[in-house]
Protein backbone atom coordinates (compact mmCIF):
# COMPACT_ATOMS: atom_id res chain seq x y z
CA UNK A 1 2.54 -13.53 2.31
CA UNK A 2 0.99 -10.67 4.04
CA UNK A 3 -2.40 -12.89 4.15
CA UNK A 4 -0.97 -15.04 6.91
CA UNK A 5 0.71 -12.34 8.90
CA UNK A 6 -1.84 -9.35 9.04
CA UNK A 7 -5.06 -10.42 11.21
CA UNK A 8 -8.44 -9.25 9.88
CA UNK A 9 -10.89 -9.37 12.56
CA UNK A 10 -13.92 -7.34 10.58
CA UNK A 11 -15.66 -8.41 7.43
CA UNK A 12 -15.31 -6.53 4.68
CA UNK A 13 -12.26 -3.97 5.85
CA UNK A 14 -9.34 -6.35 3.44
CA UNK A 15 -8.74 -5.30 -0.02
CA UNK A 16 -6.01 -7.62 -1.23
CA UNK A 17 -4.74 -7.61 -4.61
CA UNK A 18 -4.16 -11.32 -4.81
CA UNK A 19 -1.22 -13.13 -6.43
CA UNK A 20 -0.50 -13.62 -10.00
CA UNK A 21 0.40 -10.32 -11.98
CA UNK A 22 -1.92 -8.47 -9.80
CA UNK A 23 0.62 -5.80 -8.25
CA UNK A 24 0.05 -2.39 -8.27
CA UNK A 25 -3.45 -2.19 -7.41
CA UNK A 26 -2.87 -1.21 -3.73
CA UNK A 27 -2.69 2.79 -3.34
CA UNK A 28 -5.98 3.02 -6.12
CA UNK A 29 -7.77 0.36 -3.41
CA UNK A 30 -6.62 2.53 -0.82
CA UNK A 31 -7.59 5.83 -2.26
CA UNK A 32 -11.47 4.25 -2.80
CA UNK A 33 -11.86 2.89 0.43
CA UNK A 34 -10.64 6.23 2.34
CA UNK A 35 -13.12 7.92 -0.35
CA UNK A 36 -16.22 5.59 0.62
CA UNK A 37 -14.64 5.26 4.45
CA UNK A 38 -13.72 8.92 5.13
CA UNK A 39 -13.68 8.32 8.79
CA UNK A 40 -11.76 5.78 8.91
CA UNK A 41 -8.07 4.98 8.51
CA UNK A 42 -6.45 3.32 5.35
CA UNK A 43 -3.38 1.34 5.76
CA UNK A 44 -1.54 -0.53 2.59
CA UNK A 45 1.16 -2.99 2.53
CA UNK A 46 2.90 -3.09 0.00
CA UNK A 47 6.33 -4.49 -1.40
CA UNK A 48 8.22 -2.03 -2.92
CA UNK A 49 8.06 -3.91 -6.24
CA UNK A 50 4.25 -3.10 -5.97
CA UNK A 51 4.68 0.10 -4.74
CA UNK A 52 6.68 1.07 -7.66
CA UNK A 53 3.27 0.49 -9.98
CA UNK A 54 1.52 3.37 -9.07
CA UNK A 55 3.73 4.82 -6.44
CA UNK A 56 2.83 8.36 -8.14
CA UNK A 57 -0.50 8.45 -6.45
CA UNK A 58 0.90 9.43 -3.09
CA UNK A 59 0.12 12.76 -4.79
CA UNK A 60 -3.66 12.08 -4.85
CA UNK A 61 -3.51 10.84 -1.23
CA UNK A 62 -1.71 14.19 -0.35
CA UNK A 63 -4.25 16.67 -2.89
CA UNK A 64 -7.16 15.33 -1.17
CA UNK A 65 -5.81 14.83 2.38
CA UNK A 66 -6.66 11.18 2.32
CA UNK A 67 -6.47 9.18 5.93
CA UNK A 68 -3.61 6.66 4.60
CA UNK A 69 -1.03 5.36 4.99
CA UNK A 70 1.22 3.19 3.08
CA UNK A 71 3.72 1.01 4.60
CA UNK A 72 6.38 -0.22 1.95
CA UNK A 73 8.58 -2.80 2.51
CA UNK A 74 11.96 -1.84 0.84
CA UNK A 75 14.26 -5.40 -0.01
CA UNK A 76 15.86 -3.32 -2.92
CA UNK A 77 13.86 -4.98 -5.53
CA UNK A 78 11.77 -7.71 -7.06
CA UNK A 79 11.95 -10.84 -4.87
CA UNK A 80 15.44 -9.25 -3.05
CA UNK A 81 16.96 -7.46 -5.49
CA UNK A 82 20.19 -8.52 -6.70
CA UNK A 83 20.46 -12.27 -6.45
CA UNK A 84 23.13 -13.12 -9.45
CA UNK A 85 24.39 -16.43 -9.98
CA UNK A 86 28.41 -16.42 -9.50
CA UNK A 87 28.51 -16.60 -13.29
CA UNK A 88 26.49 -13.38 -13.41
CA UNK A 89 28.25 -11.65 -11.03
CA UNK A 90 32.09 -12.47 -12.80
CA UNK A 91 30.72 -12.62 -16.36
CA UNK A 92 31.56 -10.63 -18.98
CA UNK A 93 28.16 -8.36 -17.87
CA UNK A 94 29.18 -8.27 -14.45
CA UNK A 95 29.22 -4.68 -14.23
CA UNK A 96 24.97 -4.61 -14.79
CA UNK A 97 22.50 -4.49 -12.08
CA UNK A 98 20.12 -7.44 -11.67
CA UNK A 99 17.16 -7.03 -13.93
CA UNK A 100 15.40 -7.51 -10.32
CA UNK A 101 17.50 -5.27 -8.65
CA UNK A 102 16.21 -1.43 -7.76
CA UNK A 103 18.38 1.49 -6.69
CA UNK A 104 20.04 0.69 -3.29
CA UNK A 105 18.29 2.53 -0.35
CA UNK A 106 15.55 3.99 -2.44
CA UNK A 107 13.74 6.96 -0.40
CA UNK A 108 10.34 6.14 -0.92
CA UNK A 109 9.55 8.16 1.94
CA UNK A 110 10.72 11.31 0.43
CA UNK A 111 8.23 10.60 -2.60
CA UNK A 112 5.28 11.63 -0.66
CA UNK A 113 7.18 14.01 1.15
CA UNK A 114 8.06 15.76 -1.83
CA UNK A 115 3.89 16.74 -2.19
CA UNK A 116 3.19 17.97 1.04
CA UNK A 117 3.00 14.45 2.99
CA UNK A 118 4.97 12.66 5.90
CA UNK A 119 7.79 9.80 5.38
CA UNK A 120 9.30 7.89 7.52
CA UNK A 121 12.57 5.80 7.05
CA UNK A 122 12.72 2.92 9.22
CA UNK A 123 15.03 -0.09 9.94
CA UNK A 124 14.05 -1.42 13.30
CA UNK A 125 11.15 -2.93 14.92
CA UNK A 126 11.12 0.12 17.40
CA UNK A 127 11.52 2.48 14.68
CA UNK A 128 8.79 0.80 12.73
CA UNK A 129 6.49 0.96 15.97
CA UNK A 130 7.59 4.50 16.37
CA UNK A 131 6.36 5.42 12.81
CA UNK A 132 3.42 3.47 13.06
CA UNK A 133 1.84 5.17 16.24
CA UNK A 134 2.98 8.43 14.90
CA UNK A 135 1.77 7.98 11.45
CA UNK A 136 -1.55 6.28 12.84
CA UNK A 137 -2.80 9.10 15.23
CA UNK A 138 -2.02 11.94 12.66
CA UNK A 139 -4.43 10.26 10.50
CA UNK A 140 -2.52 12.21 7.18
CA UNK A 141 -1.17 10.43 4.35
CA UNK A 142 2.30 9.09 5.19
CA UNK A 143 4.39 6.62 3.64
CA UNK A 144 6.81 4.33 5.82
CA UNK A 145 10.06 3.19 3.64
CA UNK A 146 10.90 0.00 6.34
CA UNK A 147 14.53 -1.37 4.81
CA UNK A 148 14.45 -5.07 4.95
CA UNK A 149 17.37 -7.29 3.95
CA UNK A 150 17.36 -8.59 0.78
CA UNK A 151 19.17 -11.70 1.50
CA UNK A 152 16.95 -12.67 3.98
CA UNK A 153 13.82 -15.39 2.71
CA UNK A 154 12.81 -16.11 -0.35
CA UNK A 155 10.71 -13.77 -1.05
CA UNK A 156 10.29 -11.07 1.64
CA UNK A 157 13.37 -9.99 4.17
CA UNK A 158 13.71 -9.62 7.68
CA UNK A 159 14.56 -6.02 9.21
CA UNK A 160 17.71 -5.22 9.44
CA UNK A 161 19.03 -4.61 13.02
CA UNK A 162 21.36 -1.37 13.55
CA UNK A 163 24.06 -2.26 15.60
């Protein structure tokens, strides 16, 4: 859970959309607080389950050069993507995707990119860091696709190392 990871040190800066059938929420919290915040920047975690909700408003962060910038962690789907059974994966429907699965390698970053913004595909902990500082001092809306593995945690991956 992001909650227990990301540090708040100022009141009142965390929007967080909870648990619970809550997902999607992030980018329209992120578009009002860099509305009522204009000098400040706007960073959203998201999974790329909740990203997918209302993904399309990368176009509203680019139309109105909004300072933010969304950081989507990509396990290829709801909870990891594609995590059949063995009778699911040699059944007679073996052939079908995971109904939690998304398309492998998704370019999320290209989605903004695709309006005018800045994406960043990312893999590593020094590519993530890379993106980050870039993305951060720009202050333009930018969307960070970081591929996680799927088959790592229950819920939420670990990077995945290049060798």
């Amino acid at each position: 859970c992001w909650r227990s990871v990301l540090i708040q040190t100022e009141p009142r800066t965390r929007l967080d959309a909870g648990t619970w059938g809550t997902m999607g929420v992030g980018l329209g919290y992120c578009i009002a607080a860099a509305v009522a915040s204009p000098d400040r920047l706007v960073v959203a975690v998201e999974g790329d389950s909740g990203f997918g909700f209302s993904a399309m408003e990368v176009e509203t962060l680019v139309r109105y050069q909004l300072p933010v910038v969304v950081i989507v962690f990509n396990n290829g789907g709801v909870y990891g993507g594609d995590r059949r059974n063995p009778e699911e994966v040699t059944g007679p429907y073996k052939d079908d995707p995971a109904p939690t699965s998304f398309v492998p390698g998704a370019a999320y970053h290209v989605l903004i990119e695709a309006f005018g913004g800045k994406g960043y595909l990312v893999g590593t902990p020094d590519e993530l860091k890379s993106a980050l500082a870039e993305s951060f001092s720009s202050r333009k809306p930018a969307v960070i696709n970081v591929t996680i593995d799927p088959y790592a945690g229950a819920e939420s991956g670990r990077m995945q190392h290049k060798n």
